[in-house]
Structure formats: C-alpha cells, structure tokens
N, C-alpha and C. Protein backbone atom coordinates (compact mmCIF):
# COMPACT_ATOMS: atom_id res chain seq x y z
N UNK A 1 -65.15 -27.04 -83.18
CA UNK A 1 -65.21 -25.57 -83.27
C UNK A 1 -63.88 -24.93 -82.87
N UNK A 2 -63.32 -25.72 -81.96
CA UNK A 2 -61.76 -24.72 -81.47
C UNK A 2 -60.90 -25.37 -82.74
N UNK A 3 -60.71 -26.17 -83.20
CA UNK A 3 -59.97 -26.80 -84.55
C UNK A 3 -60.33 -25.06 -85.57
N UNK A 4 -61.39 -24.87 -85.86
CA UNK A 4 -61.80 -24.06 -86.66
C UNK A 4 -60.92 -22.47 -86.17
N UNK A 5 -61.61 -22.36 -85.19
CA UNK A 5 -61.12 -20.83 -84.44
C UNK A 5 -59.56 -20.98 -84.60
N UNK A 6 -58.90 -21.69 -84.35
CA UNK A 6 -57.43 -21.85 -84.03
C UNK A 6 -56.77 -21.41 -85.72
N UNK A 7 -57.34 -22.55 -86.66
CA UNK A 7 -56.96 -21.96 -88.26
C UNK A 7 -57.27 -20.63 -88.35
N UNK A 8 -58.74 -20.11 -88.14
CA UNK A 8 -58.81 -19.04 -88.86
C UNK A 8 -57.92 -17.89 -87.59
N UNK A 9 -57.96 -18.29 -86.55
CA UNK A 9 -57.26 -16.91 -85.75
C UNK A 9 -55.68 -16.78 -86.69
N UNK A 10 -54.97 -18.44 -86.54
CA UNK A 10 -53.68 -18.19 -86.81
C UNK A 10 -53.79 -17.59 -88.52
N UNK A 11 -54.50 -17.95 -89.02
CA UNK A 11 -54.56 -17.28 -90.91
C UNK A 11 -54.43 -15.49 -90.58
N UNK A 12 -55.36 -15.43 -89.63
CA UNK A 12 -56.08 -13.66 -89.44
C UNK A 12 -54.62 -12.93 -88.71
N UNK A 13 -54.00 -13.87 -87.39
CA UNK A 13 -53.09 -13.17 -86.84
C UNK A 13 -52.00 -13.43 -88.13
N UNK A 14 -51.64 -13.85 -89.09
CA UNK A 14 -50.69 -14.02 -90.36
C UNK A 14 -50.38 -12.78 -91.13
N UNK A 15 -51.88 -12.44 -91.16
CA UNK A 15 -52.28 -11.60 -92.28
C UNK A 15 -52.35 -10.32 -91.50
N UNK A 16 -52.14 -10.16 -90.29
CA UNK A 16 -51.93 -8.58 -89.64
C UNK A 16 -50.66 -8.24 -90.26
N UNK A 17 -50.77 -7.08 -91.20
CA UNK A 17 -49.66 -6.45 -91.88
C UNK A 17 -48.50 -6.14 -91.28
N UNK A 18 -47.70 -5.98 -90.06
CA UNK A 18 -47.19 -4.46 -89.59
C UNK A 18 -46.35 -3.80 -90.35
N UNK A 19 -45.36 -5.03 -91.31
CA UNK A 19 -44.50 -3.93 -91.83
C UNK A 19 -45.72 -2.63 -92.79
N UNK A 20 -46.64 -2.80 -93.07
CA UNK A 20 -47.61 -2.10 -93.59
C UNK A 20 -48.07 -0.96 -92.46
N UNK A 21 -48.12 -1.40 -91.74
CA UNK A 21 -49.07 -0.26 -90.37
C UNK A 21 -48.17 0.05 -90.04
N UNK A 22 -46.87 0.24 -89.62
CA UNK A 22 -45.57 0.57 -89.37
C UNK A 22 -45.27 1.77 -90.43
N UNK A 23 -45.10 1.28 -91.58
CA UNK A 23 -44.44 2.43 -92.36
C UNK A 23 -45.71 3.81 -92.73
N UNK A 24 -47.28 3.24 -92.38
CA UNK A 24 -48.32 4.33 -92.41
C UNK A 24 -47.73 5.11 -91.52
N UNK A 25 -47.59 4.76 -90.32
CA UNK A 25 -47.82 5.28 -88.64
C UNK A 25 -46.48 6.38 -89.34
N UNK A 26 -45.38 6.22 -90.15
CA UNK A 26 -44.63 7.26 -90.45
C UNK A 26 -45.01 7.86 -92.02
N UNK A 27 -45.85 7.46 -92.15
CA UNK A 27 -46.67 8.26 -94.05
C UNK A 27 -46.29 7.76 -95.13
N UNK A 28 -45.28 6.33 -94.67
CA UNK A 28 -45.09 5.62 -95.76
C UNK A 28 -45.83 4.58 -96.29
N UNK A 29 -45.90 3.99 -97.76
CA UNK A 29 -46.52 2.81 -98.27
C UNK A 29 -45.69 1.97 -98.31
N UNK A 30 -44.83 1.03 -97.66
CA UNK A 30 -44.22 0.06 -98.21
C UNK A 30 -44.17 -0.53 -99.74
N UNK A 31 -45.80 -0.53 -99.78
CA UNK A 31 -45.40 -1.05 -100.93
C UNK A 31 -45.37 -0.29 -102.23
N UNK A 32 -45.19 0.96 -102.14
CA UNK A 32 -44.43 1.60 -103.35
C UNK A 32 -43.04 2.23 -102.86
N UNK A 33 -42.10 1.63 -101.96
CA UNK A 33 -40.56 1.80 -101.71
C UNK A 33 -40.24 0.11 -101.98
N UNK A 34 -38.94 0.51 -102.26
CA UNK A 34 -38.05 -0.34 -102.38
C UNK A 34 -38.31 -1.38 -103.40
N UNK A 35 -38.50 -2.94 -102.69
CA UNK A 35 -38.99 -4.09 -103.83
C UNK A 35 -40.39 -3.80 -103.86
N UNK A 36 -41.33 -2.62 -102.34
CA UNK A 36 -42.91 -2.91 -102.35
C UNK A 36 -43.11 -4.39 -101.47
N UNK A 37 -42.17 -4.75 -100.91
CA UNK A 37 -42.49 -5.92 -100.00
C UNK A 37 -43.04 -5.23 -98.69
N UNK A 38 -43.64 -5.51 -98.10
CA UNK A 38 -44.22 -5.60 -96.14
C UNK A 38 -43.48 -6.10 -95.42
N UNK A 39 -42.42 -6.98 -95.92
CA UNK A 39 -41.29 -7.69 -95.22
C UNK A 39 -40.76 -7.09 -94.15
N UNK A 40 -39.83 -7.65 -93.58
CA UNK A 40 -38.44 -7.50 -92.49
C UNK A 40 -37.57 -6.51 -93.88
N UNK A 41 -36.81 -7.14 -94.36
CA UNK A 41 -36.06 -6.55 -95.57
C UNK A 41 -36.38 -5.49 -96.14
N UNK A 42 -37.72 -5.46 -96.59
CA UNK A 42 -38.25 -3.89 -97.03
C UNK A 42 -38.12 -2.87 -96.14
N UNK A 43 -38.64 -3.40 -94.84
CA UNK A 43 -38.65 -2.32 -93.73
C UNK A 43 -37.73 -2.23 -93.85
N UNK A 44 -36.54 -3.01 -93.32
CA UNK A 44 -34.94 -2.28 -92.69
C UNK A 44 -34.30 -1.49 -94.01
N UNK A 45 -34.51 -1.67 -95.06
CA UNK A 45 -34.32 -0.28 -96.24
C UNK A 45 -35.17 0.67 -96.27
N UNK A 46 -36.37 0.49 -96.10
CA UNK A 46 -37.31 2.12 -96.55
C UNK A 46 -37.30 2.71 -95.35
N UNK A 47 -37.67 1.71 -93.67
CA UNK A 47 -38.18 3.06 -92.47
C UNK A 47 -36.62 2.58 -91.72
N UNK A 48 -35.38 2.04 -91.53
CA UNK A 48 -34.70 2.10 -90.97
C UNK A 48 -34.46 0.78 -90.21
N UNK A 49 -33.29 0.55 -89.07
CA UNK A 49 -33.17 -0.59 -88.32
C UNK A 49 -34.17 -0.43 -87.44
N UNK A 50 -34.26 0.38 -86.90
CA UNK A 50 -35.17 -0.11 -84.99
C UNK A 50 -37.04 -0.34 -85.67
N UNK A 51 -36.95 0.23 -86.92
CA UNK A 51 -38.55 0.04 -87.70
C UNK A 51 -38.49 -1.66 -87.83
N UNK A 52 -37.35 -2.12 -88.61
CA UNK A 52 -37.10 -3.18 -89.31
C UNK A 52 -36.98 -4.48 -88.17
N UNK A 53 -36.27 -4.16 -87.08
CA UNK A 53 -36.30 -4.76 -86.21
C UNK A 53 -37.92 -5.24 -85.34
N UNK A 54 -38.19 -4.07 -85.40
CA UNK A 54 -39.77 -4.16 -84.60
C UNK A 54 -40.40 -5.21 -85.76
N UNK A 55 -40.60 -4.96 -87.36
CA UNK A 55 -41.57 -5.67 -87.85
C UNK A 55 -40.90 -7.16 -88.22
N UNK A 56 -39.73 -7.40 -87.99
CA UNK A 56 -39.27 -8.52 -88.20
C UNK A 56 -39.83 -9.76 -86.61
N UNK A 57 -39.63 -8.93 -85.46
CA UNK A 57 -40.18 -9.61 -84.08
C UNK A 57 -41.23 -9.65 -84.26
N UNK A 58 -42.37 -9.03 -84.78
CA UNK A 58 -43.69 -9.03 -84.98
C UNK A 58 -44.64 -10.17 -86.20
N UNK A 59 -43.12 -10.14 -86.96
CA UNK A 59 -43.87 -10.97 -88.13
C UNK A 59 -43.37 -12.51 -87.39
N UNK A 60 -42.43 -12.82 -86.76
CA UNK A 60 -41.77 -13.83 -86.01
C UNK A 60 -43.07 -14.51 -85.32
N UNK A 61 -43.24 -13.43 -84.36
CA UNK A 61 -44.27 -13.95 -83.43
C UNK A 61 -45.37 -13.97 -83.82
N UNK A 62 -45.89 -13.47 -85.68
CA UNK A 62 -47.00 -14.24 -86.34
C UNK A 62 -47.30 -15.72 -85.98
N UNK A 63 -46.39 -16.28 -86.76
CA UNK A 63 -46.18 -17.61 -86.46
C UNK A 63 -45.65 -18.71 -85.28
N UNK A 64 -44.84 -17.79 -84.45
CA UNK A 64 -44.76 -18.53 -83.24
C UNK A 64 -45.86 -19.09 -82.55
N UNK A 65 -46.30 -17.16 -82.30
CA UNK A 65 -47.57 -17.68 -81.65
C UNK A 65 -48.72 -18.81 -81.67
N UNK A 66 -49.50 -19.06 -82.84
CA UNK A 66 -50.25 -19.53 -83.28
C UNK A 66 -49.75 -20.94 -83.28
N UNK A 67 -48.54 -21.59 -83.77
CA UNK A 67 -48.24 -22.63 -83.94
C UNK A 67 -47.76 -23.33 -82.50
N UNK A 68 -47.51 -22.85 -81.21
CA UNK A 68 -47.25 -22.73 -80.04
C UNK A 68 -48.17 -22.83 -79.73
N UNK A 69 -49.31 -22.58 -79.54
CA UNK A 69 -50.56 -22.65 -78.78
C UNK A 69 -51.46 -24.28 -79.48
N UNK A 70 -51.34 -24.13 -80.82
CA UNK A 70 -51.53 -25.13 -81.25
C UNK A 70 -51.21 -26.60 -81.06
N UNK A 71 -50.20 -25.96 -80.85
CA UNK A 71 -49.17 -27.42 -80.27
C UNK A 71 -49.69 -27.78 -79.09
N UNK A 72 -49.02 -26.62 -78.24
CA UNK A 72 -49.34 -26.93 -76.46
C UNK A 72 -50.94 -27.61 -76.75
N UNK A 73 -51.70 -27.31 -76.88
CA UNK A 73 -53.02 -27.51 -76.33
C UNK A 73 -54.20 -28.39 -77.09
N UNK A 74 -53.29 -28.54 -78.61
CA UNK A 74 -54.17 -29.61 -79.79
C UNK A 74 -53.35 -30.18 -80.27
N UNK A 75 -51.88 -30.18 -80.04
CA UNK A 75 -51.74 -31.53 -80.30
C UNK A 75 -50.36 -30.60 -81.48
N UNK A 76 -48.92 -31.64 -81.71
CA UNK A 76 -48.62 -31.17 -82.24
C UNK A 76 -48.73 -31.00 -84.23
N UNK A 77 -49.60 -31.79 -84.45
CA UNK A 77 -50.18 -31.60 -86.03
C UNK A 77 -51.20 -30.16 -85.93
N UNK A 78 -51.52 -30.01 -85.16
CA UNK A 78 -52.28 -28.38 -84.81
C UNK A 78 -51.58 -27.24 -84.87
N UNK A 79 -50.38 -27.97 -84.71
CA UNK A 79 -49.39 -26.37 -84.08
C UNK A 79 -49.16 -26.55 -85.72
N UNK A 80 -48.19 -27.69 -86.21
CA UNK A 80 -48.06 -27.26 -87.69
C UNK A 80 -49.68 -26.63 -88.82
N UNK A 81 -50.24 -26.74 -88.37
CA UNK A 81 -51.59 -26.62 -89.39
C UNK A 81 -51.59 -24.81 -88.96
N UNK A 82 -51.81 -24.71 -87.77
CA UNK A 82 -51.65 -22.99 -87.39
C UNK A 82 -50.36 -22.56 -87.63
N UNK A 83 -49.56 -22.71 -88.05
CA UNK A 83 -47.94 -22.01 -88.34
C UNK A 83 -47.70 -22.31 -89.85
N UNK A 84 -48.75 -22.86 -90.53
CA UNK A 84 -48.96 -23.06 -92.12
C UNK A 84 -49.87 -21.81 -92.86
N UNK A 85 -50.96 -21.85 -91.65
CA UNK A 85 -51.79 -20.92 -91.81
C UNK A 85 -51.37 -19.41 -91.62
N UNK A 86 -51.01 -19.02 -90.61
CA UNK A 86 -49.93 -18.00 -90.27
C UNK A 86 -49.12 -17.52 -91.59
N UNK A 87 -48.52 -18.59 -92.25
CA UNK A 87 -47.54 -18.22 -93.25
C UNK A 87 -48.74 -17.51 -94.71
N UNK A 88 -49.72 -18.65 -94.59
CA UNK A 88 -50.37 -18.26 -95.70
C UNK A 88 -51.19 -16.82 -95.51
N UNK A 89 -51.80 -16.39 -94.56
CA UNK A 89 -51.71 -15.30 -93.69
C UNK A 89 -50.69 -13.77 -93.84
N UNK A 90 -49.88 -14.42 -94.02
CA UNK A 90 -48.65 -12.87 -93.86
C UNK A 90 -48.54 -13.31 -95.78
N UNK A 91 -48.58 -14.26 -96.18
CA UNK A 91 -48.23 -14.19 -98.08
C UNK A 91 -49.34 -13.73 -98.66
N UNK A 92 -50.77 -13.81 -98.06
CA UNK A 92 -51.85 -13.70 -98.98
C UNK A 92 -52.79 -13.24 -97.95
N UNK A 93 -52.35 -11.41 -97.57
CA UNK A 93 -52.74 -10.99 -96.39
C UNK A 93 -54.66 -10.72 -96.53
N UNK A 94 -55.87 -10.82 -96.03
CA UNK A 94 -56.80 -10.34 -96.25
C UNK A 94 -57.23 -8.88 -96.24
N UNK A 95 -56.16 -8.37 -95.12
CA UNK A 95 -56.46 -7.09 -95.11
C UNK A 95 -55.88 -5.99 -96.25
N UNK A 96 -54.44 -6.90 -97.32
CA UNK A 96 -53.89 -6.03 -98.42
C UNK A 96 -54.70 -6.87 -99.80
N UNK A 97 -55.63 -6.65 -99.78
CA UNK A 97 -56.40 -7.34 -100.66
C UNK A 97 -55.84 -8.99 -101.54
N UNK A 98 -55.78 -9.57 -100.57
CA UNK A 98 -54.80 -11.23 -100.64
C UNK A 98 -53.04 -10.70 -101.45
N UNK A 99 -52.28 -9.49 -100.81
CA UNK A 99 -51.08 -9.20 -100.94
C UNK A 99 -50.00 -9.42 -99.73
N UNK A 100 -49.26 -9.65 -99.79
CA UNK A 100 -48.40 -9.60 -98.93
C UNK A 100 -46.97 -9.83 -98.98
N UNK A 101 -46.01 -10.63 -97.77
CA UNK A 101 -44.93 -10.83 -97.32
C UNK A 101 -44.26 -11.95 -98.66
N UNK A 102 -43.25 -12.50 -97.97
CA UNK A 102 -42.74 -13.56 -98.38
C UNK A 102 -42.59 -14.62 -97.25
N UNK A 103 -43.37 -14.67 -96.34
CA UNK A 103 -43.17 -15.36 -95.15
C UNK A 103 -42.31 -15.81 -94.54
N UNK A 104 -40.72 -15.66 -94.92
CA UNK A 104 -39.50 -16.22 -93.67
C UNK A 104 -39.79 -15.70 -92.78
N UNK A 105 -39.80 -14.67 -91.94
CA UNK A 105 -39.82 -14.84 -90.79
C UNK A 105 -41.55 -15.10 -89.63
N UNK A 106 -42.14 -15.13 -90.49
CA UNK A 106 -43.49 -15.67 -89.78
C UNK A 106 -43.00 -17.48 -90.06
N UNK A 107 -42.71 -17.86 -90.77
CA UNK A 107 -42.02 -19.59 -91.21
C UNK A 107 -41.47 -19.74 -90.10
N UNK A 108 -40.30 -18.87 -90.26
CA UNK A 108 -39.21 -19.08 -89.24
C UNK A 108 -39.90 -19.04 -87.80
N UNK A 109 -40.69 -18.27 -87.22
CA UNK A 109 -41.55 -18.45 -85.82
C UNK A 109 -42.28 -19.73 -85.57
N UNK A 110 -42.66 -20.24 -86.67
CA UNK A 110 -43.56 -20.99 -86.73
C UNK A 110 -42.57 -22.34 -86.56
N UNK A 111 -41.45 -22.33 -87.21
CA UNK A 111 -40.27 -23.42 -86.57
C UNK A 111 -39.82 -23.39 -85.84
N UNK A 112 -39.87 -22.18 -84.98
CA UNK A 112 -39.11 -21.71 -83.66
C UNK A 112 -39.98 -22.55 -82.78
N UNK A 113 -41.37 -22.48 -82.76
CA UNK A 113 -42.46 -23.07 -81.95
C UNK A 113 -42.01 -24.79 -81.83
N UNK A 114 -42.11 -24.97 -83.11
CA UNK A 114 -42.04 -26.64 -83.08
C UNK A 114 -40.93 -27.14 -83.46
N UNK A 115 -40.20 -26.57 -83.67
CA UNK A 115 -38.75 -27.30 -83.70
C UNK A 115 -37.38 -25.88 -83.90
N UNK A 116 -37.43 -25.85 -82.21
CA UNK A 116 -36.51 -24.98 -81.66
C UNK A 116 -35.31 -24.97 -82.55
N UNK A 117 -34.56 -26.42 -82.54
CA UNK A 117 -33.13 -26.80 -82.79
C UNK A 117 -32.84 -26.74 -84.27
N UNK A 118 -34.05 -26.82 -84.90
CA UNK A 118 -34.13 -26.78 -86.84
C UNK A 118 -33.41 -24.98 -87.02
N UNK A 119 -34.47 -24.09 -86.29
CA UNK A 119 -34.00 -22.96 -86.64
C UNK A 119 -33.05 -22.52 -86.37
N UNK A 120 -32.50 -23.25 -85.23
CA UNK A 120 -31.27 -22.41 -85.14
C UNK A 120 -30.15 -22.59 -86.32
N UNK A 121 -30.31 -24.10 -86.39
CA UNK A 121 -29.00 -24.63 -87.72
C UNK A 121 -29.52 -23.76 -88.59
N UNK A 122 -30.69 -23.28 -88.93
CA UNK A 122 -31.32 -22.64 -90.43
C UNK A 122 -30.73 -21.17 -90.22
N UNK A 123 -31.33 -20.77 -89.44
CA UNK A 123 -30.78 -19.20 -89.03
C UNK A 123 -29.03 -19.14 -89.37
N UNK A 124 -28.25 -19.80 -89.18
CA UNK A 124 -26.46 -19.95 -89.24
C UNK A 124 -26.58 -19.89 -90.20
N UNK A 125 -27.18 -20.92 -90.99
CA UNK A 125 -27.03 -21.15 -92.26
C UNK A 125 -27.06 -19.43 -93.06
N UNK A 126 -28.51 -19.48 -92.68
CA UNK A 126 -29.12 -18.03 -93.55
C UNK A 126 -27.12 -16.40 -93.06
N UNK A 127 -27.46 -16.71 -92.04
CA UNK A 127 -26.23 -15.99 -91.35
C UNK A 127 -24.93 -15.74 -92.19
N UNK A 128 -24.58 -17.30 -92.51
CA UNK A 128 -23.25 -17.59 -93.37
C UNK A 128 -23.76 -17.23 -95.13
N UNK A 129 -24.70 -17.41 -95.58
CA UNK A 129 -24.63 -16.93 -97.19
C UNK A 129 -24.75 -15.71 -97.21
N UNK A 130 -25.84 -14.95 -96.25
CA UNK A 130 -25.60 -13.64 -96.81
C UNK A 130 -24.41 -13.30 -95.96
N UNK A 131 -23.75 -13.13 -94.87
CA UNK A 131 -22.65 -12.80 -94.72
C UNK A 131 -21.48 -12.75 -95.92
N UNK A 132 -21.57 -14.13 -96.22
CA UNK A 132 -20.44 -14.56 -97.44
C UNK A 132 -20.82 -13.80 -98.96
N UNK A 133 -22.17 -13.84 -99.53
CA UNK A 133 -22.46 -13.66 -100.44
C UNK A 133 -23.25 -12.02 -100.27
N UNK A 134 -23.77 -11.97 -99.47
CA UNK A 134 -24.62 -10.48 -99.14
C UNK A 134 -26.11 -10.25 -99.65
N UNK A 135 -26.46 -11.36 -100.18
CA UNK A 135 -27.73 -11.26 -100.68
C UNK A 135 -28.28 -11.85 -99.24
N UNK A 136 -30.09 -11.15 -99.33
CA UNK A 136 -30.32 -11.91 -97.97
C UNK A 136 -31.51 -12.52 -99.06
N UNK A 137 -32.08 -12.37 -100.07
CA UNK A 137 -33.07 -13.37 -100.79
C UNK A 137 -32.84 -14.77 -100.35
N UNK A 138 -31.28 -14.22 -101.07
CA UNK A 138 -30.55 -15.77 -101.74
C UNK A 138 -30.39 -16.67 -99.87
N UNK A 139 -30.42 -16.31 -99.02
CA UNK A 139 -30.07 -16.69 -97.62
C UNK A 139 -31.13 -16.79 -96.68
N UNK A 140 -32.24 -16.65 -97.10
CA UNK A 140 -33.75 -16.83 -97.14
C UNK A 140 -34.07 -18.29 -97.64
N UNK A 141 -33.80 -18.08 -98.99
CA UNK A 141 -34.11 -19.17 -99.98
C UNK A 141 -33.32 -20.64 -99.40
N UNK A 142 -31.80 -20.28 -99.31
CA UNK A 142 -31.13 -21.46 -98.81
C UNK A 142 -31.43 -22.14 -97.42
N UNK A 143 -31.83 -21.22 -96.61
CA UNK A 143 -31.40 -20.82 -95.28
C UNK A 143 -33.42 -22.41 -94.90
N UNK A 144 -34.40 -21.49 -96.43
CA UNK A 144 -36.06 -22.45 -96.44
C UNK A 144 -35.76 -23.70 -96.80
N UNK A 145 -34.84 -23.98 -97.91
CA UNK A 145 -34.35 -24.95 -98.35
C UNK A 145 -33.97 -26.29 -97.34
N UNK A 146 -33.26 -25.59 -96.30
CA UNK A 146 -32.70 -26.44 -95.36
C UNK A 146 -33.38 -27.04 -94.10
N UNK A 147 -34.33 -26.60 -93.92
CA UNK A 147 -35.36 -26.84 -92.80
C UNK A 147 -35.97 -28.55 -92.69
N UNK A 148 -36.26 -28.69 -93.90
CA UNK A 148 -36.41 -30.29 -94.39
C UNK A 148 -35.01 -30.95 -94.22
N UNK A 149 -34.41 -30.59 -94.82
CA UNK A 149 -33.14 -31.33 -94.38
C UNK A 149 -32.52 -32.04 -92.70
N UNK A 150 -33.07 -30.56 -92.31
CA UNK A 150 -32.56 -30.72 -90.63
C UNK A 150 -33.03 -31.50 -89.69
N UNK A 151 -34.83 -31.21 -89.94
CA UNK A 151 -36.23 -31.76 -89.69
C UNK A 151 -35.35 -33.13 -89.54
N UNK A 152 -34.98 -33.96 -91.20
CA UNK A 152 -35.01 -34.80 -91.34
C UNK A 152 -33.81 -35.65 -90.29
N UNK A 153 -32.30 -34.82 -90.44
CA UNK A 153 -31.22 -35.13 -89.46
C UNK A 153 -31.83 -34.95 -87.77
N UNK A 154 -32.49 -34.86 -87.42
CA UNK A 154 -32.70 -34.75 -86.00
C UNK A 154 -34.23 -35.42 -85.91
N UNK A 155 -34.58 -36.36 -86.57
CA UNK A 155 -35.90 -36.87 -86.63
C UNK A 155 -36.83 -36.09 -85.79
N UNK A 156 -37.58 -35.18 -86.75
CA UNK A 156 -38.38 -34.60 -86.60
C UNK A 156 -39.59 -35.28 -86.53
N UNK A 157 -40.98 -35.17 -85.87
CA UNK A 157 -42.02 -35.60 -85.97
C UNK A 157 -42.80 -35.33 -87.48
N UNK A 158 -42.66 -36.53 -88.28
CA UNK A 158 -43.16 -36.73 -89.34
C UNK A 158 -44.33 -35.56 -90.05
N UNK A 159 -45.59 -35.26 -88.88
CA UNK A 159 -46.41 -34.35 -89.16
C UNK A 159 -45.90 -32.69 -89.28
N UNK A 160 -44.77 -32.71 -88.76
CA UNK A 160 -44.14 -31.09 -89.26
C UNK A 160 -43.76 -31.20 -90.82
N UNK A 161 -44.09 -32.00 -91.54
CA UNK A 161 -43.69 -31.87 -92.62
C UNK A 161 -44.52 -31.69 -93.67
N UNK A 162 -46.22 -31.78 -93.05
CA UNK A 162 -47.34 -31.05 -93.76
C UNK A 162 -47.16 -29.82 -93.78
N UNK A 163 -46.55 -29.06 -92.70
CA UNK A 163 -46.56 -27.78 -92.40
C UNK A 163 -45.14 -27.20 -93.25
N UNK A 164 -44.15 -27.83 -92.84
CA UNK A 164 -42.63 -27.36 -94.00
C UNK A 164 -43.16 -27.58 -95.34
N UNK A 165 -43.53 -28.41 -95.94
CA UNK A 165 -42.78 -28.05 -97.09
C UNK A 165 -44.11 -27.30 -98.23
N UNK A 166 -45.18 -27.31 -97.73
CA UNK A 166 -46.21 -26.43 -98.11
C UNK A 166 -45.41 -24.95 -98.11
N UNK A 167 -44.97 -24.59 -96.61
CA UNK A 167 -44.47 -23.12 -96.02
C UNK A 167 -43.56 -23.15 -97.24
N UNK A 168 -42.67 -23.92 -97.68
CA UNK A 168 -41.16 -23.94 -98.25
C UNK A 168 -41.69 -23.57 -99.64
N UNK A 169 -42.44 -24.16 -100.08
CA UNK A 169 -42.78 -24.20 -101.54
C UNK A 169 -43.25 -22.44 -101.74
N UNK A 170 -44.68 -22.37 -100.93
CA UNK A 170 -44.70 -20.51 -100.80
C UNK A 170 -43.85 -19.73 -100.35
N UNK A 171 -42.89 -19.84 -100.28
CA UNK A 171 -41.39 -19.13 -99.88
C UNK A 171 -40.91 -19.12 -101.19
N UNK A 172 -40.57 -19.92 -101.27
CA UNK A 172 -39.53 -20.31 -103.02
C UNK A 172 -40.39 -19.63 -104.16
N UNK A 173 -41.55 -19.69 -104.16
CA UNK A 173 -42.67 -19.02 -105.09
C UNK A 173 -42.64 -17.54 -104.97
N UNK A 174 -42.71 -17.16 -103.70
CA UNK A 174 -43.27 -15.74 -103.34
C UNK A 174 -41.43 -15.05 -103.72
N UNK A 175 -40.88 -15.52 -103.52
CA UNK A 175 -38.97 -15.51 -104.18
C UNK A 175 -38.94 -15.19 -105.49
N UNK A 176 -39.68 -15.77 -106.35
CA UNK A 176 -39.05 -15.75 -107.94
C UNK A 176 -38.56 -14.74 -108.31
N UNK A 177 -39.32 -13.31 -108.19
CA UNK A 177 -39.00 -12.02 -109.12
C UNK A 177 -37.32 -12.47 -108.33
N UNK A 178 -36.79 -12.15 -106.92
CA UNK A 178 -35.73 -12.43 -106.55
C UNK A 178 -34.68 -13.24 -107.29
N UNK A 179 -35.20 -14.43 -107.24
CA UNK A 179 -34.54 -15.32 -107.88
C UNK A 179 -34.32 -14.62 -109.60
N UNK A 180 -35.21 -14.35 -110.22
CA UNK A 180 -34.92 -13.61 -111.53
C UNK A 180 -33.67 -12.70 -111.62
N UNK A 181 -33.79 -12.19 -110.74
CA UNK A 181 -32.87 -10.96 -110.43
C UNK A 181 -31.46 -11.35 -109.96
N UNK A 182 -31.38 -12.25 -109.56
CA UNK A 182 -30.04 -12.88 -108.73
C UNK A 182 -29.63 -13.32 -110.41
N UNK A 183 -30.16 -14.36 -111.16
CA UNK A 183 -29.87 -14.83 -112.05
C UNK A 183 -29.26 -13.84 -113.25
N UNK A 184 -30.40 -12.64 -113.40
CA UNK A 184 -29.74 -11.61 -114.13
C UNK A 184 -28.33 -10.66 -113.63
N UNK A 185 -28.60 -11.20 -112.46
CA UNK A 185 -27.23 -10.11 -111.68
C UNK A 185 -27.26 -8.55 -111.08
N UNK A 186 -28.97 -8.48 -111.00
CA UNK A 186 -29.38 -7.57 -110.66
C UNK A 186 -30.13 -7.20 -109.09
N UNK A 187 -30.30 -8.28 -108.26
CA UNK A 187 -30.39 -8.39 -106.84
C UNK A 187 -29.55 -7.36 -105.92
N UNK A 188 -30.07 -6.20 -105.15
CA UNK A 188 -29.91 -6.00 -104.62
C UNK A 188 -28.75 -6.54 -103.52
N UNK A 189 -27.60 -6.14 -103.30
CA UNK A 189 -27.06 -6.83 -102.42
C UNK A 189 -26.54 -6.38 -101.18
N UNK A 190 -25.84 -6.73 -99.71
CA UNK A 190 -25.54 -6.01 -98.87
C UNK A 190 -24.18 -6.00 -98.70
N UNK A 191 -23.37 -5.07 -98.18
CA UNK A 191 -22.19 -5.07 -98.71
C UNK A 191 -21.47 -5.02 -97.08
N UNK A 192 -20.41 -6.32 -96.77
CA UNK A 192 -20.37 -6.00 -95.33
C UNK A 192 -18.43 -5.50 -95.39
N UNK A 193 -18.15 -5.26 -96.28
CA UNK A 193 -16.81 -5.30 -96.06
C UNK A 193 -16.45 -4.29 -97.51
C-alpha cells in the first residue's frame, strides 16, 4: 500500500500546475501567452523573473521531493519510480485535463535527489549552449540528452536508468513543436550580448 501511495502522491504532487496557479493569482492563462507552456520558460516571459523564478523552484521540488523520499525510505528504485512519476505528472497534468509542462525542471529535481553530481555536469552543460547559442529549448534538449551519458561516466546505479531515459524520451517528445522551430529557424531565442 505505501509502494502505491508514494506513485500516486509523486504523479499528483507532478501534476500540481503552479506555473498555471501563478499566472491566475495575476489574471493570466499561461496557456494562451507566449508558447502556452506552464513551464519555467513561459513564466519568465509572460509574468516576469521573480514569477519565473518561484515556478521554476516549485516545479524543481516536484520532483525532488518525491524521488528523495522514495529513495530515503523504499529504496533507491522507488525514488527513481517517484521522480518518473513526478515528471509524468507535471507533462500530463490531471488537473489541466492530461496538459501540461515539458518536465526539465521537475526531471532535473528528480536527478538532483538521486544523483546530485549528474545535474550539476547537466545544468553547465544546459548553461554553456544557451549561453553560447541562446536558445534555452535547444539547452534543455542537450543539457536531457546528457544525463545518460554522465549517469553512465560516474557509474550510476543501474536502476536510475528506468527512471532517465523514460523522463528523457518525454522531454525530447514534449520538445518537438521546439525542435520544428529551431530547424525552421524560427525558435525563439535569448539574446545575451
């Protein structure tokens, strides 16, 4: 029964919107600004930084949480199964009628939990393309890409890898229109210089 409670809490705490309840609480819909994402990214363009900031820590600690508790207390194939769930949670929210995020940064919490040292190399990574290039899709995408990789250079416990590359694949998916757009040359970009 706690196996059970633990999935469905971490799916339910996934799928708590905020960038959604965030931009209400100021009369906005997220998802008719900007791309219409709930994201970190949507927020910090439609309600501002200190909005964007709040729902980016919030969507973080989607997945921390859940996959952290999981761990500590069932074991660490628990923590990945709740920080999978989490992701699927914030992508295929229940409360936006199965709509949502693109899950990096609920992912990214959820690696923070179980493998501290992965995210950080991932986070640089993500850091250096959009810095260099200014897209943050494209630094998302690379930034998911690399997590397996790292996992793999720092021998990761084999069972985080039910949880990556499921997360990775709904990342890269929930990406495409992005990816379309990068390809056409039409991606949004950030301009630091």
């Amino acid at each position: 029964m706690k196996f059970l409670g633990l999935l469905l809490g971490s799916y339910l705490m996934g799928a708590l919107p905020f960038g959604y309840l965030f931009g209400k609480l100021r009369g906005i819909d997220l998802r008719a600004h900007g791309s219409g994402n709930i994201g970190t990214t949507n927020a910090f363009r439609v309600l501002g930084q200190k909005a964007g900031i709040i729902v980016f820590l919030c969507d973080l600690a989607k997945g921390l949480i859940p996959a952290l508790l999981g761990k500590i207390f069932l074991g660490p194939g628990w923590g990945a199964a709740a920080g999978l769930l989490a992701v699927i949670g914030h992508n295929w929210s229940v409360f936006l009628r199965f709509r949502g995020g693109r899950g990096v940064a609920t992912a990214a919490g959820a690696v923070l939990a179980l493998m501290p040292k992965v995210i950080l190399l991932a986070f640089g990574i993500w850091v250096v393309v959009v810095f260099l290039l200014g897209y943050i899709s494209l630094g998302s995408i690379i930034a998911s890409l690399s997590v397996p990789v790292i996992a793999l250079i720092f021998r990761e416990p084999w069972i985080y890898f039910l949880f990556i590359v499921p997360a990775l694949i709904f990342i890269v998916f929930k990406h495409l229109p992005n990816i379309r757009r990068l390809r056409r040359g039409t991606e949004r970009r950030i301009r630091f210089w």
